[in-house]
Protein backbone atom coordinates (compact mmCIF):
# COMPACT_ATOMS: atom_id res chain seq x y z
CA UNK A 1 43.78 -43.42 40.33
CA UNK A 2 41.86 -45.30 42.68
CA UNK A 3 41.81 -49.29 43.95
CA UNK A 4 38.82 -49.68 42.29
CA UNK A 5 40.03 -47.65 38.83
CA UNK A 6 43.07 -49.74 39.21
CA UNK A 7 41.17 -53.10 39.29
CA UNK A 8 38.76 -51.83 36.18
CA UNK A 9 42.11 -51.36 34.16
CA UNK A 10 43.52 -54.66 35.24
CA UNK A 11 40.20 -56.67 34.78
CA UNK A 12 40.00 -55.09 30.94
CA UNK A 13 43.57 -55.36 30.53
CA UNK A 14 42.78 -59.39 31.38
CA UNK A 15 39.73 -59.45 29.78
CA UNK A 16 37.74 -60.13 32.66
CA UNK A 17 34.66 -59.01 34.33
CA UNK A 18 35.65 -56.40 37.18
CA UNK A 19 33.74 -58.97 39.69
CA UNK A 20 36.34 -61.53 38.59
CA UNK A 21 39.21 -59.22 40.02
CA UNK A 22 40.56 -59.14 43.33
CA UNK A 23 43.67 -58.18 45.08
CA UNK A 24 43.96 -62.08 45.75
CA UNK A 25 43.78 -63.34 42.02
CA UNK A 26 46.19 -64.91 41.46
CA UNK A 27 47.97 -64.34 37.64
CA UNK A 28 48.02 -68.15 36.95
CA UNK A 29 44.70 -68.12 37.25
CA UNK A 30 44.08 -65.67 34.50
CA UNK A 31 45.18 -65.79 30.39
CA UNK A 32 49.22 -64.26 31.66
CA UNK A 33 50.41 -64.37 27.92
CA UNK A 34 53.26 -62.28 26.26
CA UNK A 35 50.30 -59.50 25.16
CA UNK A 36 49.12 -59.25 28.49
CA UNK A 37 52.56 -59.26 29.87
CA UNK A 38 52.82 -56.52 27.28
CA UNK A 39 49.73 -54.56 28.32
CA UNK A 40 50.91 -54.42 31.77
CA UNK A 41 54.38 -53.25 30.94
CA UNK A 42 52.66 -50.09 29.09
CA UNK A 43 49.62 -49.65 31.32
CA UNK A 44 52.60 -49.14 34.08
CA UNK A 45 54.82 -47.02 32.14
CA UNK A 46 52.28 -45.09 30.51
CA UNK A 47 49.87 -43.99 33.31
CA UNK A 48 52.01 -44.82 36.87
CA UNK A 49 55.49 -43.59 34.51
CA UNK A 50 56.93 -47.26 36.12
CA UNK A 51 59.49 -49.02 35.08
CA UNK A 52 59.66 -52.97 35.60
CA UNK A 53 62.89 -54.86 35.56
CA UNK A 54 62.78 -58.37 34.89
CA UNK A 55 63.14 -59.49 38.64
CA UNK A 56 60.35 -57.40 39.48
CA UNK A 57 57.96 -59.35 36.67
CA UNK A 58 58.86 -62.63 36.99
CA UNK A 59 58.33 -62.04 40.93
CA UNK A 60 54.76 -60.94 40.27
CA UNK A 61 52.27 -63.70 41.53
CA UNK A 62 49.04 -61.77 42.45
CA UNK A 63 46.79 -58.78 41.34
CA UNK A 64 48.55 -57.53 44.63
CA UNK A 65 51.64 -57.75 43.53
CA UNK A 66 50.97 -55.32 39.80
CA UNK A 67 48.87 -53.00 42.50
CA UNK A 68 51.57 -52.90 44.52
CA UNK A 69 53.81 -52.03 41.45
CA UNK A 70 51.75 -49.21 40.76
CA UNK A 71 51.78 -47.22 44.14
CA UNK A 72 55.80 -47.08 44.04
């Protein structure tokens, strides 16, 4: 998967426009709730076959940070 395919899935994951996604957004910034939190936890299990422990979410600040999750 590509940066770019990456961003597409995190932007509709969000339920943002693509545009509104950057490596720099930062998660506060965006709606963060317990089904996004969710979403994320089976985008990255289901297509990177990543597992998050809790240290690992609650550490996540940026769009960065999940990309960075997903090339481990």
């Amino acid at each position: 998967m590509t940066q770019q395919e990456k961003l597409e899935a995190l932007a509709l994951m969000f339920d943002e426009e693509v545009s509104a996604i950057t490596p720099e957004t930062r998660l506060d910034n965006l709606i963060f709730d317990s089904v996004a939190k969710m979403a994320l936890v089976a985008l990255l299990s289901e297509q990177f076959d990543r597992r998050v422990n809790m240290q690992e979410f609650k550490a996540l600040k940026s769009i960065q940070d999940i990309l960075n999750l997903m090339h481990e």
